[in-house]
PDB file of N, CA and C in Angstrom:
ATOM      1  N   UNK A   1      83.625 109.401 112.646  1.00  0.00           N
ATOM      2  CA  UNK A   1      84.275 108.123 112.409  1.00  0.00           C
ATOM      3  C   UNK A   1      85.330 108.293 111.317  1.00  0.00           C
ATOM      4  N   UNK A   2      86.466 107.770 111.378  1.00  0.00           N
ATOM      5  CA  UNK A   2      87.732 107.760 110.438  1.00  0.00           C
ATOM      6  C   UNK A   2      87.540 106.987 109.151  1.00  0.00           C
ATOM      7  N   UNK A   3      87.849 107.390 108.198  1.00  0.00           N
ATOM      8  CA  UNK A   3      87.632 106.582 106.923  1.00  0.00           C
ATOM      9  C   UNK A   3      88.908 106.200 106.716  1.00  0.00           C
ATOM     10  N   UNK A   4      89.689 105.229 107.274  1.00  0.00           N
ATOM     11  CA  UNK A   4      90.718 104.841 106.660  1.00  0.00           C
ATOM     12  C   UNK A   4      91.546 104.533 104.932  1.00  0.00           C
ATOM     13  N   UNK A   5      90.031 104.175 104.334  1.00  0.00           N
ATOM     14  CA  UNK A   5      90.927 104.238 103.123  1.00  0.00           C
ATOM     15  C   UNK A   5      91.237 105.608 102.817  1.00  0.00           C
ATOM     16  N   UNK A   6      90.453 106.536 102.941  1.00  0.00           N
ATOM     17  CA  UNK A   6      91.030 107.849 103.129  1.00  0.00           C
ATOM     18  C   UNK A   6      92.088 108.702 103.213  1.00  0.00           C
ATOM     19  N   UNK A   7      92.554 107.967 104.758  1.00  0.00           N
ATOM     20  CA  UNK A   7      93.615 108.287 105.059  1.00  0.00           C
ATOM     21  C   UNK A   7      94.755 107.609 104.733  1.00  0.00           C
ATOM     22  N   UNK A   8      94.582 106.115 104.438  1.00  0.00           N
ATOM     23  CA  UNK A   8      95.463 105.711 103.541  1.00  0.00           C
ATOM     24  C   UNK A   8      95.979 106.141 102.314  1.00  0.00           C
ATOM     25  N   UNK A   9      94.784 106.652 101.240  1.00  0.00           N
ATOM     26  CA  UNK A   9      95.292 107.637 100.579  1.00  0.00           C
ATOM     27  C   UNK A   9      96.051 108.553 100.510  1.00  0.00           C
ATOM     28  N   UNK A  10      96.371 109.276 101.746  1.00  0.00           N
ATOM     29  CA  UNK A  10      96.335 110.214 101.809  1.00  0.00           C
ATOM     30  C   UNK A  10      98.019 109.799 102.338  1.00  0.00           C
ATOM     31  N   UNK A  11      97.760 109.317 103.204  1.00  0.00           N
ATOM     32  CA  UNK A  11      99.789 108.684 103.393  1.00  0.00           C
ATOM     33  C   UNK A  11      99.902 108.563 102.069  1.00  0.00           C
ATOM     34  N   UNK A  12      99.913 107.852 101.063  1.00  0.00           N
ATOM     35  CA  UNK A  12      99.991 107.453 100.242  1.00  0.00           C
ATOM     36  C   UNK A  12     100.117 108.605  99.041  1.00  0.00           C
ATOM     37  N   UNK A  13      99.611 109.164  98.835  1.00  0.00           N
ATOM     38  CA  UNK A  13      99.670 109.887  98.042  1.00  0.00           C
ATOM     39  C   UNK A  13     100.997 111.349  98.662  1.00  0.00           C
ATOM     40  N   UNK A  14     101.175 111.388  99.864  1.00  0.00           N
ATOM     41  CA  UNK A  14     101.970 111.987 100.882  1.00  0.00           C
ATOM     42  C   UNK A  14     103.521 111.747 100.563  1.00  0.00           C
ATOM     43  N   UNK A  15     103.647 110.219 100.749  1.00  0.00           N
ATOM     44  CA  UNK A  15     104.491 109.661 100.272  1.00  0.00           C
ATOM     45  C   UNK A  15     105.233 109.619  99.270  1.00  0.00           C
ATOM     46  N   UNK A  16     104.444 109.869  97.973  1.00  0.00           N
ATOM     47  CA  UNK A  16     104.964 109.953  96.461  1.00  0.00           C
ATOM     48  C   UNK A  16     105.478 110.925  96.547  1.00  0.00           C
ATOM     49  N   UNK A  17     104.840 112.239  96.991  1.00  0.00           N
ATOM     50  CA  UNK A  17     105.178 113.105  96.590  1.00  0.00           C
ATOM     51  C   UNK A  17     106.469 113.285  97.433  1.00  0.00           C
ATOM     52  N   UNK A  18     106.721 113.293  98.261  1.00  0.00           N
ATOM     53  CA  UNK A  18     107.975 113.000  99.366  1.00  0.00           C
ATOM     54  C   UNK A  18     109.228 112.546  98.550  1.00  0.00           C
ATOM     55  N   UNK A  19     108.737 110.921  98.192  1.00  0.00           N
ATOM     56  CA  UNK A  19     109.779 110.355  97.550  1.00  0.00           C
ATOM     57  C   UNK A  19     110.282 110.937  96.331  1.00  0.00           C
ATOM     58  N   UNK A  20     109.170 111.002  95.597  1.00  0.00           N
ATOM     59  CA  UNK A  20     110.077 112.118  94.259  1.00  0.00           C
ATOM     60  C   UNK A  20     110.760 113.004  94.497  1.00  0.00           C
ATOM     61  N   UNK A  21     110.789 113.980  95.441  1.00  0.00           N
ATOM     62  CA  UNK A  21     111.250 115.051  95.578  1.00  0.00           C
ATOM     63  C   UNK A  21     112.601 114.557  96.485  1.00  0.00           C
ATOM     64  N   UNK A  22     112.792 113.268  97.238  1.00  0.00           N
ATOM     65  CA  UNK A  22     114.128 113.619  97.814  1.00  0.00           C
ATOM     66  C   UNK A  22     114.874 112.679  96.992  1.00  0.00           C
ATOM     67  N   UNK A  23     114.211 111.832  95.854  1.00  0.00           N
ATOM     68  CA  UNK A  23     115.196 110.941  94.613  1.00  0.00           C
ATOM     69  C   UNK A  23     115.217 109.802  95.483  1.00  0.00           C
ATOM     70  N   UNK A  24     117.083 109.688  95.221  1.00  0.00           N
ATOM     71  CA  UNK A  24     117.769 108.348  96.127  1.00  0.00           C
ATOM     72  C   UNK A  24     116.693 108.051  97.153  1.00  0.00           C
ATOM     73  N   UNK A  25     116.957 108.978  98.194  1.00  0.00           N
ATOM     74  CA  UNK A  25     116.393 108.659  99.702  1.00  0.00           C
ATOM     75  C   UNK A  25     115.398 107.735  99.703  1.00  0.00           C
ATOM     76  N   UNK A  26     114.115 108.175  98.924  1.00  0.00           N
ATOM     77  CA  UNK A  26     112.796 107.636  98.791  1.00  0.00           C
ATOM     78  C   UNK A  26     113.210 106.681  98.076  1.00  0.00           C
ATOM     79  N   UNK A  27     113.684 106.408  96.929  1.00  0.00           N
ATOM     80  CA  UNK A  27     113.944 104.879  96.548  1.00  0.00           C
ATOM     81  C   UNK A  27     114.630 103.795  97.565  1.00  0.00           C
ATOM     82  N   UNK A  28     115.640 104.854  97.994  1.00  0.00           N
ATOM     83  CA  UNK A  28     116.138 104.053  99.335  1.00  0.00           C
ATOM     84  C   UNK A  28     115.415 103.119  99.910  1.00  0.00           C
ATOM     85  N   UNK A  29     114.861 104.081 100.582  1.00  0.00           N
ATOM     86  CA  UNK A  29     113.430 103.886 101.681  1.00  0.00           C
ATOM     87  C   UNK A  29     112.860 102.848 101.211  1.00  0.00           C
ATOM     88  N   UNK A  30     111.939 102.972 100.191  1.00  0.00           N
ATOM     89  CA  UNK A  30     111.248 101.946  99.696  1.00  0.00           C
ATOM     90  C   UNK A  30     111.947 100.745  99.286  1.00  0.00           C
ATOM     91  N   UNK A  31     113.134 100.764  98.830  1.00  0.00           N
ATOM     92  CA  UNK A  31     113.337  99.290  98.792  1.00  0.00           C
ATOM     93  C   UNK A  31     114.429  98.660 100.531  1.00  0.00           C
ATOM     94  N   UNK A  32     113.637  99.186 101.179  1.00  0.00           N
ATOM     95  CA  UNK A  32     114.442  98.728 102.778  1.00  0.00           C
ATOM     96  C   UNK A  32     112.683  98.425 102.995  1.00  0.00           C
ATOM     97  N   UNK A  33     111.495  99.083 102.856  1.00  0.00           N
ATOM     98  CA  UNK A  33     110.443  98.453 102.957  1.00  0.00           C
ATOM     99  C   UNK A  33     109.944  97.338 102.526  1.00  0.00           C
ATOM    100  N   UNK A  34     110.618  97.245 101.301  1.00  0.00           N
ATOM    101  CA  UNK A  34     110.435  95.976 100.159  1.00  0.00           C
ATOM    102  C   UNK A  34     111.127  94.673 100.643  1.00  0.00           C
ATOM    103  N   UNK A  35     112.254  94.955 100.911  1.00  0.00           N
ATOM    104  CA  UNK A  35     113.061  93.702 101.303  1.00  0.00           C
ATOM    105  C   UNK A  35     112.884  93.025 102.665  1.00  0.00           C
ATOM    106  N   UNK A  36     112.133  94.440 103.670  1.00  0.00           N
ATOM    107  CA  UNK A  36     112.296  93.646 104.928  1.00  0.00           C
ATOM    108  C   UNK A  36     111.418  93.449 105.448  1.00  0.00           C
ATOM    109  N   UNK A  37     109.894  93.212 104.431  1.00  0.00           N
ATOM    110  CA  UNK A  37     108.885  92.566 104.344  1.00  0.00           C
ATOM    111  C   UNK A  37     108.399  91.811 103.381  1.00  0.00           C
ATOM    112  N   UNK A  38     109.868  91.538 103.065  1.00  0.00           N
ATOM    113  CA  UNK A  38     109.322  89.771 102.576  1.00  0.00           C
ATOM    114  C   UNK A  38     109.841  88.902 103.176  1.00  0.00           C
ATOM    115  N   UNK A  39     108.973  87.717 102.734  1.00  0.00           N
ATOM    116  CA  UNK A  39     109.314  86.163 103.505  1.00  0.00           C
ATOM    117  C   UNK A  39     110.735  86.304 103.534  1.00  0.00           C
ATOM    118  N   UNK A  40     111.101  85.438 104.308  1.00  0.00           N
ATOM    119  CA  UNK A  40     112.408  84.983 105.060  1.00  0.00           C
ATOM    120  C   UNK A  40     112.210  83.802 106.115  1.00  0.00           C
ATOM    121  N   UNK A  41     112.991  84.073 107.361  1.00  0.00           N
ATOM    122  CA  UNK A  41     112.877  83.129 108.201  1.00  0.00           C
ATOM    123  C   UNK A  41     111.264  83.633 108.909  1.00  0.00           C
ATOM    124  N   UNK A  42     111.312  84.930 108.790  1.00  0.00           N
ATOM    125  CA  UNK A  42     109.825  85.051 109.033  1.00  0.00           C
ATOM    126  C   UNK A  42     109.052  85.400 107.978  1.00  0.00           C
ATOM    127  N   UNK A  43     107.767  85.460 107.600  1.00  0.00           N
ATOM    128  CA  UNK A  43     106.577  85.203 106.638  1.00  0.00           C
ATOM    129  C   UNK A  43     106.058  87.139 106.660  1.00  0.00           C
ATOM    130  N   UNK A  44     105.472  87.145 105.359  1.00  0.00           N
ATOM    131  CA  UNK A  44     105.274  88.781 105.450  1.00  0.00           C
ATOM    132  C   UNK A  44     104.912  88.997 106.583  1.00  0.00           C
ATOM    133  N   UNK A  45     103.346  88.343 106.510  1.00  0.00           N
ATOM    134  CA  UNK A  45     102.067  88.230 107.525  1.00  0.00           C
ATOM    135  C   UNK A  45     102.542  88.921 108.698  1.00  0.00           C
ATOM    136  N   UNK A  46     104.005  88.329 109.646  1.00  0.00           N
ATOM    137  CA  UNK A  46     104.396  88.167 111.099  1.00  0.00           C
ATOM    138  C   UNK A  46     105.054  89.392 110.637  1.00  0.00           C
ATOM    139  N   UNK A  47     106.035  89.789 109.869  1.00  0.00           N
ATOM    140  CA  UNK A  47     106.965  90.751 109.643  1.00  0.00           C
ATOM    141  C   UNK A  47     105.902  92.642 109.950  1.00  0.00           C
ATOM    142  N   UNK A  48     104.553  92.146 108.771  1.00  0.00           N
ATOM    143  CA  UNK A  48     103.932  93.246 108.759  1.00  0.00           C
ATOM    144  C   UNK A  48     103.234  93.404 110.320  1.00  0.00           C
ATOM    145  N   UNK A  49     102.856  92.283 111.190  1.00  0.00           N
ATOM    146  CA  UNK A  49     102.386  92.666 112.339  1.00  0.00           C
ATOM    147  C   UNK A  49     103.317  93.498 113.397  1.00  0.00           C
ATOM    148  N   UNK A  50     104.524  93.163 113.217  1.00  0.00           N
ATOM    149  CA  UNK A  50     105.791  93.375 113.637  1.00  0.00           C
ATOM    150  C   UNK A  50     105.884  95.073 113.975  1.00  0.00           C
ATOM    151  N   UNK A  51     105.704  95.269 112.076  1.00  0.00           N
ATOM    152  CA  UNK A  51     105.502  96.351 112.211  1.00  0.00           C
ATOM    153  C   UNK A  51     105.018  97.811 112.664  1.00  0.00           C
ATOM    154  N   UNK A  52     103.435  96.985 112.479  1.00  0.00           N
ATOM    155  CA  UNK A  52     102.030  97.370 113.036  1.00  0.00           C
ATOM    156  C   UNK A  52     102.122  97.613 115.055  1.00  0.00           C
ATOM    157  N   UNK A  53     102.450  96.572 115.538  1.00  0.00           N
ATOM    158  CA  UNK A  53     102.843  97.011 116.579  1.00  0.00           C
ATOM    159  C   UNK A  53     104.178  97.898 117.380  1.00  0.00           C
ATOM    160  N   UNK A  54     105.030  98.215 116.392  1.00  0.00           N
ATOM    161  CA  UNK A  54     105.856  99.438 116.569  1.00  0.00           C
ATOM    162  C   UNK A  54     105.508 100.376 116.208  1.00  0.00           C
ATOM    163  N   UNK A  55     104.385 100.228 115.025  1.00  0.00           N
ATOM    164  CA  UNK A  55     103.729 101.853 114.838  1.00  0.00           C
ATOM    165  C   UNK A  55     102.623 102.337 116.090  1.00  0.00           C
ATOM    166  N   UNK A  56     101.971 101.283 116.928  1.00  0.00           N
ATOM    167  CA  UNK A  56     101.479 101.805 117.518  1.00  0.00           C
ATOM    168  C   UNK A  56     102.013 102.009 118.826  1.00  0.00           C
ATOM    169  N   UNK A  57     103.449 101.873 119.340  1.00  0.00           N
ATOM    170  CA  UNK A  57     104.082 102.183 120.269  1.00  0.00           C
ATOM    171  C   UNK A  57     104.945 103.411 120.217  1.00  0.00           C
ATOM    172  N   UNK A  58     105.353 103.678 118.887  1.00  0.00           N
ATOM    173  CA  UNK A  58     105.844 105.143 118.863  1.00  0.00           C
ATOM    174  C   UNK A  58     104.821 106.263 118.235  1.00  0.00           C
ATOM    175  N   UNK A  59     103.193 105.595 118.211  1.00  0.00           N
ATOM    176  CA  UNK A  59     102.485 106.288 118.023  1.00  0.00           C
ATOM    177  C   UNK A  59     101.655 107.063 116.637  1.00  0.00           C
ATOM    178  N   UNK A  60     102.528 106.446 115.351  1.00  0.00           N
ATOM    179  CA  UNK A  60     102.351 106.210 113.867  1.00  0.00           C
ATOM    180  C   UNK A  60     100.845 106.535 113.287  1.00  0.00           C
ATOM    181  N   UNK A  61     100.091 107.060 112.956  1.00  0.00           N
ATOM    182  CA  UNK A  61      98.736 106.848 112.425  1.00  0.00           C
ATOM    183  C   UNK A  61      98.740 106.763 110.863  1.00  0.00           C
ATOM    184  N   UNK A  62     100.036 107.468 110.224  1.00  0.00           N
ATOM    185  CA  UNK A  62     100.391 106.537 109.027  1.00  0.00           C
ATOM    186  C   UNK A  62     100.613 105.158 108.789  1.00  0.00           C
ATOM    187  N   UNK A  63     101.328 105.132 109.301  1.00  0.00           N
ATOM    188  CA  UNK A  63     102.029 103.598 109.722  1.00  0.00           C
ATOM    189  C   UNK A  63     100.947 102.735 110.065  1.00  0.00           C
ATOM    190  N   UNK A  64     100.334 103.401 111.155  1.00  0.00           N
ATOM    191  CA  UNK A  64      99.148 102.019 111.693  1.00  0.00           C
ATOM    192  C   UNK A  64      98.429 101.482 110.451  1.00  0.00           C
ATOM    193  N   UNK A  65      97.865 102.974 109.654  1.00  0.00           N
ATOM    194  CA  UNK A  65      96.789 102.040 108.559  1.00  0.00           C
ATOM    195  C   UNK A  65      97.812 101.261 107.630  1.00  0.00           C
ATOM    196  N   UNK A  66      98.701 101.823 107.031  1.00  0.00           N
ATOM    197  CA  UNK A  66      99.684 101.132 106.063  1.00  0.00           C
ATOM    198  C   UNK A  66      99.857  99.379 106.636  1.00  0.00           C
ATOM    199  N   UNK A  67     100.525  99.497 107.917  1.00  0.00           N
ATOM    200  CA  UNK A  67     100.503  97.832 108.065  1.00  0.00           C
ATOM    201  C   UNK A  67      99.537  97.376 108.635  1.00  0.00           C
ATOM    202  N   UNK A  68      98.550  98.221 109.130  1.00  0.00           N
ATOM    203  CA  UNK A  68      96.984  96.864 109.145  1.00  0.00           C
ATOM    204  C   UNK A  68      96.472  96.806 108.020  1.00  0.00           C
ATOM    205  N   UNK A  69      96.809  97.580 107.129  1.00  0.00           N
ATOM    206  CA  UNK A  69      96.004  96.839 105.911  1.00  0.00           C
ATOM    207  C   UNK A  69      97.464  96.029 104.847  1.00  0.00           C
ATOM    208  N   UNK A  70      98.325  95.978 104.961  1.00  0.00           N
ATOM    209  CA  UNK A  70      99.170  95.190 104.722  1.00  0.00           C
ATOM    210  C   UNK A  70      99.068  94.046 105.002  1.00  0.00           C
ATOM    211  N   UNK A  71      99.066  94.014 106.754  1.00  0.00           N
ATOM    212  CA  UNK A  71      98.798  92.905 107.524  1.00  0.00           C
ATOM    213  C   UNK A  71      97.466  91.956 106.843  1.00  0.00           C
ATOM    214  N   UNK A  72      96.659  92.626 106.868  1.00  0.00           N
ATOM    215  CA  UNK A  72      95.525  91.694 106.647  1.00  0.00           C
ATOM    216  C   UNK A  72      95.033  91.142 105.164  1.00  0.00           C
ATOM    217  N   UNK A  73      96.300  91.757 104.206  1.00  0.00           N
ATOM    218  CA  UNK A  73      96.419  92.005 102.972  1.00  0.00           C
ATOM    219  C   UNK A  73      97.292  90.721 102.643  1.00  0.00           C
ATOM    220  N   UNK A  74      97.983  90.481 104.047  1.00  0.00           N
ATOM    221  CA  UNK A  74      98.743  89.438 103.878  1.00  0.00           C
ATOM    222  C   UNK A  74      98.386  88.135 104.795  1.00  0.00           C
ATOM    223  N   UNK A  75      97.019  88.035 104.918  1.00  0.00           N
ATOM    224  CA  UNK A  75      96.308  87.305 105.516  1.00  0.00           C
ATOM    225  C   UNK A  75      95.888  87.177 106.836  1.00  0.00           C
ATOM    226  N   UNK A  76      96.336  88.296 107.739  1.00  0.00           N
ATOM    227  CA  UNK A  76      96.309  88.904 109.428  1.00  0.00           C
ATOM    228  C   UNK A  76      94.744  88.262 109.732  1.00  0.00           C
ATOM    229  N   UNK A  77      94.518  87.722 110.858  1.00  0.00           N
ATOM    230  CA  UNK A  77      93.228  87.809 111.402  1.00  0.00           C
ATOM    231  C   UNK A  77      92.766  88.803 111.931  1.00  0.00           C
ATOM    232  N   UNK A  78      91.594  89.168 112.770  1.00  0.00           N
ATOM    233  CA  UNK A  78      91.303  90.404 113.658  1.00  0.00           C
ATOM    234  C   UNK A  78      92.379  89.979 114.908  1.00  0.00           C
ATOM    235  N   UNK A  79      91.931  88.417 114.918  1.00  0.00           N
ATOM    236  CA  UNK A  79      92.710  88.258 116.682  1.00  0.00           C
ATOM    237  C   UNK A  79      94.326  88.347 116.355  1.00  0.00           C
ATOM    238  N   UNK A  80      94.820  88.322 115.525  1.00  0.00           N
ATOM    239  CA  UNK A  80      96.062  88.195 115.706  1.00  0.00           C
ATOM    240  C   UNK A  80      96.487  89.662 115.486  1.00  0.00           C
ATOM    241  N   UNK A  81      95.847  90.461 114.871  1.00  0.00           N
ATOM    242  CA  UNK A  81      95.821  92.102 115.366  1.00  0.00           C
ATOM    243  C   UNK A  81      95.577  92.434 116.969  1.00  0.00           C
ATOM    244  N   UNK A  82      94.503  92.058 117.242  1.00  0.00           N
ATOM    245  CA  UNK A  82      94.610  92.132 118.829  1.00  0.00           C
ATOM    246  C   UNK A  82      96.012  91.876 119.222  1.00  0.00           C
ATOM    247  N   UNK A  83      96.256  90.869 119.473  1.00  0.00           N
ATOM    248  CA  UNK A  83      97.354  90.133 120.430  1.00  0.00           C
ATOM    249  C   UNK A  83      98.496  91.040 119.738  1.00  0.00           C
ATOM    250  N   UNK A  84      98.414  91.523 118.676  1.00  0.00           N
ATOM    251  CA  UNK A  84      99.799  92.548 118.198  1.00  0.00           C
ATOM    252  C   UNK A  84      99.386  93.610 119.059  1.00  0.00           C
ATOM    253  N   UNK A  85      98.108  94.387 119.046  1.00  0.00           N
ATOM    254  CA  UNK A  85      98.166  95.476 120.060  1.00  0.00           C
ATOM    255  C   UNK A  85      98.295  95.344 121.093  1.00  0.00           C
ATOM    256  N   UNK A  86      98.210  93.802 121.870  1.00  0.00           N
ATOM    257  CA  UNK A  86      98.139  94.148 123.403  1.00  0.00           C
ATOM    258  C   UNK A  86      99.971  94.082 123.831  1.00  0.00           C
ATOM    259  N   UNK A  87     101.385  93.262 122.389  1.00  0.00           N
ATOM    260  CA  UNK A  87     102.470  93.415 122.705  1.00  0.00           C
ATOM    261  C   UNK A  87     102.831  94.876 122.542  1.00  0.00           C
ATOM    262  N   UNK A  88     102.075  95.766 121.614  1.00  0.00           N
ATOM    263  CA  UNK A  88     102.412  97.264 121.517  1.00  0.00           C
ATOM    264  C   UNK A  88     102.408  97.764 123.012  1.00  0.00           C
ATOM    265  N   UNK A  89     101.027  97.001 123.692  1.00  0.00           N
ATOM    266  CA  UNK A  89     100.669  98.039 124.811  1.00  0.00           C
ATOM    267  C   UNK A  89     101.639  97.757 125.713  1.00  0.00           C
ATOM    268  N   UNK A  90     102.332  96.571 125.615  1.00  0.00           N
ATOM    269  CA  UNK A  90     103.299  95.972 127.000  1.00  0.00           C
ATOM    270  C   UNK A  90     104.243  97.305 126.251  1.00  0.00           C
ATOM    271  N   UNK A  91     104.774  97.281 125.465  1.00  0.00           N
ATOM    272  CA  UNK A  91     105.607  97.998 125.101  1.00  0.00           C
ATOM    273  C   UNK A  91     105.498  99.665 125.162  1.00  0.00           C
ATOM    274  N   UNK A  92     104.044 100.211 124.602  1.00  0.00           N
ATOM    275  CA  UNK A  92     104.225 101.947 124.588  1.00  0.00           C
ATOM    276  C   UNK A  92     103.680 102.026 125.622  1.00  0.00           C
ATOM    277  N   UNK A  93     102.678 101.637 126.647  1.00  0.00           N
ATOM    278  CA  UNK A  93     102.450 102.066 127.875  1.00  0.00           C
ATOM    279  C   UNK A  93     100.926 102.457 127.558  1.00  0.00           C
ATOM    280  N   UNK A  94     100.551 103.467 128.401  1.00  0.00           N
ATOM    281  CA  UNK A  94      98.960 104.323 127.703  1.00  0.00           C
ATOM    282  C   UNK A  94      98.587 104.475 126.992  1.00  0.00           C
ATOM    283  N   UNK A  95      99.987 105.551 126.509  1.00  0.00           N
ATOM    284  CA  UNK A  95      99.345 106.036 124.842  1.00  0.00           C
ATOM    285  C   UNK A  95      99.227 104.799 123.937  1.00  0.00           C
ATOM    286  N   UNK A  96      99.865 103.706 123.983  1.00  0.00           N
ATOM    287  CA  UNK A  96      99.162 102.727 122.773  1.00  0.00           C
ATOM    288  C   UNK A  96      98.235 101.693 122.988  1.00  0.00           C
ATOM    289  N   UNK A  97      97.340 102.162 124.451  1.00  0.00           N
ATOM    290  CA  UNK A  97      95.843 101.985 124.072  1.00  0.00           C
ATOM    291  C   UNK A  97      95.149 102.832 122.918  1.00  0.00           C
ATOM    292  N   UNK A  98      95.610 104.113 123.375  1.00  0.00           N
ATOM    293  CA  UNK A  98      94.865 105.007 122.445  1.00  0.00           C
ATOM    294  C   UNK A  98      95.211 104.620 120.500  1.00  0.00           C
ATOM    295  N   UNK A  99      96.308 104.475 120.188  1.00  0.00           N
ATOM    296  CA  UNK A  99      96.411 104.006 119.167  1.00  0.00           C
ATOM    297  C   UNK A  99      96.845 102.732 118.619  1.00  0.00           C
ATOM    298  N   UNK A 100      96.467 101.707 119.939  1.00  0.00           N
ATOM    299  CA  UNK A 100      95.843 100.507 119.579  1.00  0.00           C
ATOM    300  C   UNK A 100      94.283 100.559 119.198  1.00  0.00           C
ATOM    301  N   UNK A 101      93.145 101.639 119.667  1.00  0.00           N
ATOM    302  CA  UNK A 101      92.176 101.083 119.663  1.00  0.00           C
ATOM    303  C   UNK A 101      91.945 101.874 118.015  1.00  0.00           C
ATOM    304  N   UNK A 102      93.349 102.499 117.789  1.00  0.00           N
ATOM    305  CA  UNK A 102      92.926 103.020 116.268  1.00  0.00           C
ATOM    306  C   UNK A 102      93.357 101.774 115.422  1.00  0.00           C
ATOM    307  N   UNK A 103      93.741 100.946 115.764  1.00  0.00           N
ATOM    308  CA  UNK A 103      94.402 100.448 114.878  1.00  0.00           C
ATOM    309  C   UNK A 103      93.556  99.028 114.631  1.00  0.00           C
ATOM    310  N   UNK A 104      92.552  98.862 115.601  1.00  0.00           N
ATOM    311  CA  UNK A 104      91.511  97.739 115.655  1.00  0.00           C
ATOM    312  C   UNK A 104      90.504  98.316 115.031  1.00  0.00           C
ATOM    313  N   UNK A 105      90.267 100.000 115.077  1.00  0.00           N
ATOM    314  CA  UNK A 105      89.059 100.315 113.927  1.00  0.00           C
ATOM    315  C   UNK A 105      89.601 100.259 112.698  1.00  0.00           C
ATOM    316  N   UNK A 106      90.836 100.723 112.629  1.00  0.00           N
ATOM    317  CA  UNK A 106      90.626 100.190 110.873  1.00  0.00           C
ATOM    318  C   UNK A 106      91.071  98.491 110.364  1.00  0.00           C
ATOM    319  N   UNK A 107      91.540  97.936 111.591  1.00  0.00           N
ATOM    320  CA  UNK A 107      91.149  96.583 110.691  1.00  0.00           C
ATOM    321  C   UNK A 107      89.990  96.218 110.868  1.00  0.00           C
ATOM    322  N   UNK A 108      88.895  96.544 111.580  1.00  0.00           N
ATOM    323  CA  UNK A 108      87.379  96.436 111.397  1.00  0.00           C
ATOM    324  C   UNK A 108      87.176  96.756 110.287  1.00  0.00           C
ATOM    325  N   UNK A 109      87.246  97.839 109.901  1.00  0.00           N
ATOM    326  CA  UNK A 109      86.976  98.253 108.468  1.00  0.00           C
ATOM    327  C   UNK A 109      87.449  97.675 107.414  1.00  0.00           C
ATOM    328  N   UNK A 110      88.868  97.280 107.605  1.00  0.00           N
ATOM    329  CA  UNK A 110      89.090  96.793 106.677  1.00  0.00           C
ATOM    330  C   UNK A 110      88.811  94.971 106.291  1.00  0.00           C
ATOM    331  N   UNK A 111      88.633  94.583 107.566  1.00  0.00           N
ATOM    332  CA  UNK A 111      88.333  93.298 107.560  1.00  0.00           C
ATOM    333  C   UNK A 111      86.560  93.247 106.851  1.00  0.00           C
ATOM    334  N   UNK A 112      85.905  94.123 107.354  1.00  0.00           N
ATOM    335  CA  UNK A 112      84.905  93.959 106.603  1.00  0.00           C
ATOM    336  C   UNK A 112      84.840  94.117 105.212  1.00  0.00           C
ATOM    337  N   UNK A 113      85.950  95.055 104.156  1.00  0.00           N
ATOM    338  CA  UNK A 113      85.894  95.494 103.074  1.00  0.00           C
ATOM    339  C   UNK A 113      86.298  94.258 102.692  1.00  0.00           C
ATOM    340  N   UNK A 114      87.387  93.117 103.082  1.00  0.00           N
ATOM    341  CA  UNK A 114      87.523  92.084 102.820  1.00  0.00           C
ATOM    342  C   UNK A 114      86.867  90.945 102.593  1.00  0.00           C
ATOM    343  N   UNK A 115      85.611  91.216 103.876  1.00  0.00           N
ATOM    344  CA  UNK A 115      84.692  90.113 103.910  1.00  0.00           C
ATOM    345  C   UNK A 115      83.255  90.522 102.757  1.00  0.00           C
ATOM    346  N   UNK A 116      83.273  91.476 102.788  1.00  0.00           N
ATOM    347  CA  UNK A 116      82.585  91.841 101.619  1.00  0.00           C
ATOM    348  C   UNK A 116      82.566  91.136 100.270  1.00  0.00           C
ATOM    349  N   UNK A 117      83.853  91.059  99.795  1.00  0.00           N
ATOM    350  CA  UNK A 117      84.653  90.913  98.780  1.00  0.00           C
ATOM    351  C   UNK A 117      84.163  89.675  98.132  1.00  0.00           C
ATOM    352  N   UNK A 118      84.100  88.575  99.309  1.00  0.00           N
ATOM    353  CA  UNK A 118      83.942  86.933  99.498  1.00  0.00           C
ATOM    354  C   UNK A 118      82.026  86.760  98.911  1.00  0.00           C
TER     355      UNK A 118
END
């Protein structure tokens, strides 16, 4: 079984080291992440699902955990994760069953670390 915070870490810590080393770029980067997930005409919440289902159509397993736990960070339900994977699936075809059904275990997980919390 996948431990997502794990592997979130692990993007994460992936990442830093990335960004330091290419300067600009990675600041770049990050503030094109920053800006184009915040509210606007659309709300993080929709922006980060947005996301979440393009990571699982070009197939992302960084990406997937980063915006399902974004997503749900920014108040995502389970079902409205669903209904994001099943527009991934109209969109990647097969393969994003396969990393739709990754992307429903870690908001299991993470929805429970949430519900925990309460």
């Amino acid at each position: 079984m996948t431990d997502y915070d794990e592997k979130l870490s692990e993007v994460i810590q992936n990442n830093r080291n990335l960004f330091h080393s290419i300067g600009d770029v990675g600041k770049g980067f990050s503030e094109v992440h920053k800006h184009a997930t915040e509210a606007g005409a659309l709300d993080t919440k929709t922006k980060l699902l947005e996301a979440l289902a393009i990571a699982i159509a070009i197939r992302c397993d960084g990406c997937i955990v980063q915006h399902t736990k974004g997503a749900i960070k920014a108040g995502a339900t389970r079902q409205e994760i669903i209904e994001t994977i099943d527009v991934a699936i109209m969109m990647g075809g097969g393969p994003s069953t396969v990393y739709g059904g990754r992307a429903l275990a870690c908001a299991d997980q993470y929805l429970k670390e949430e519900e925990a919390k309460k």
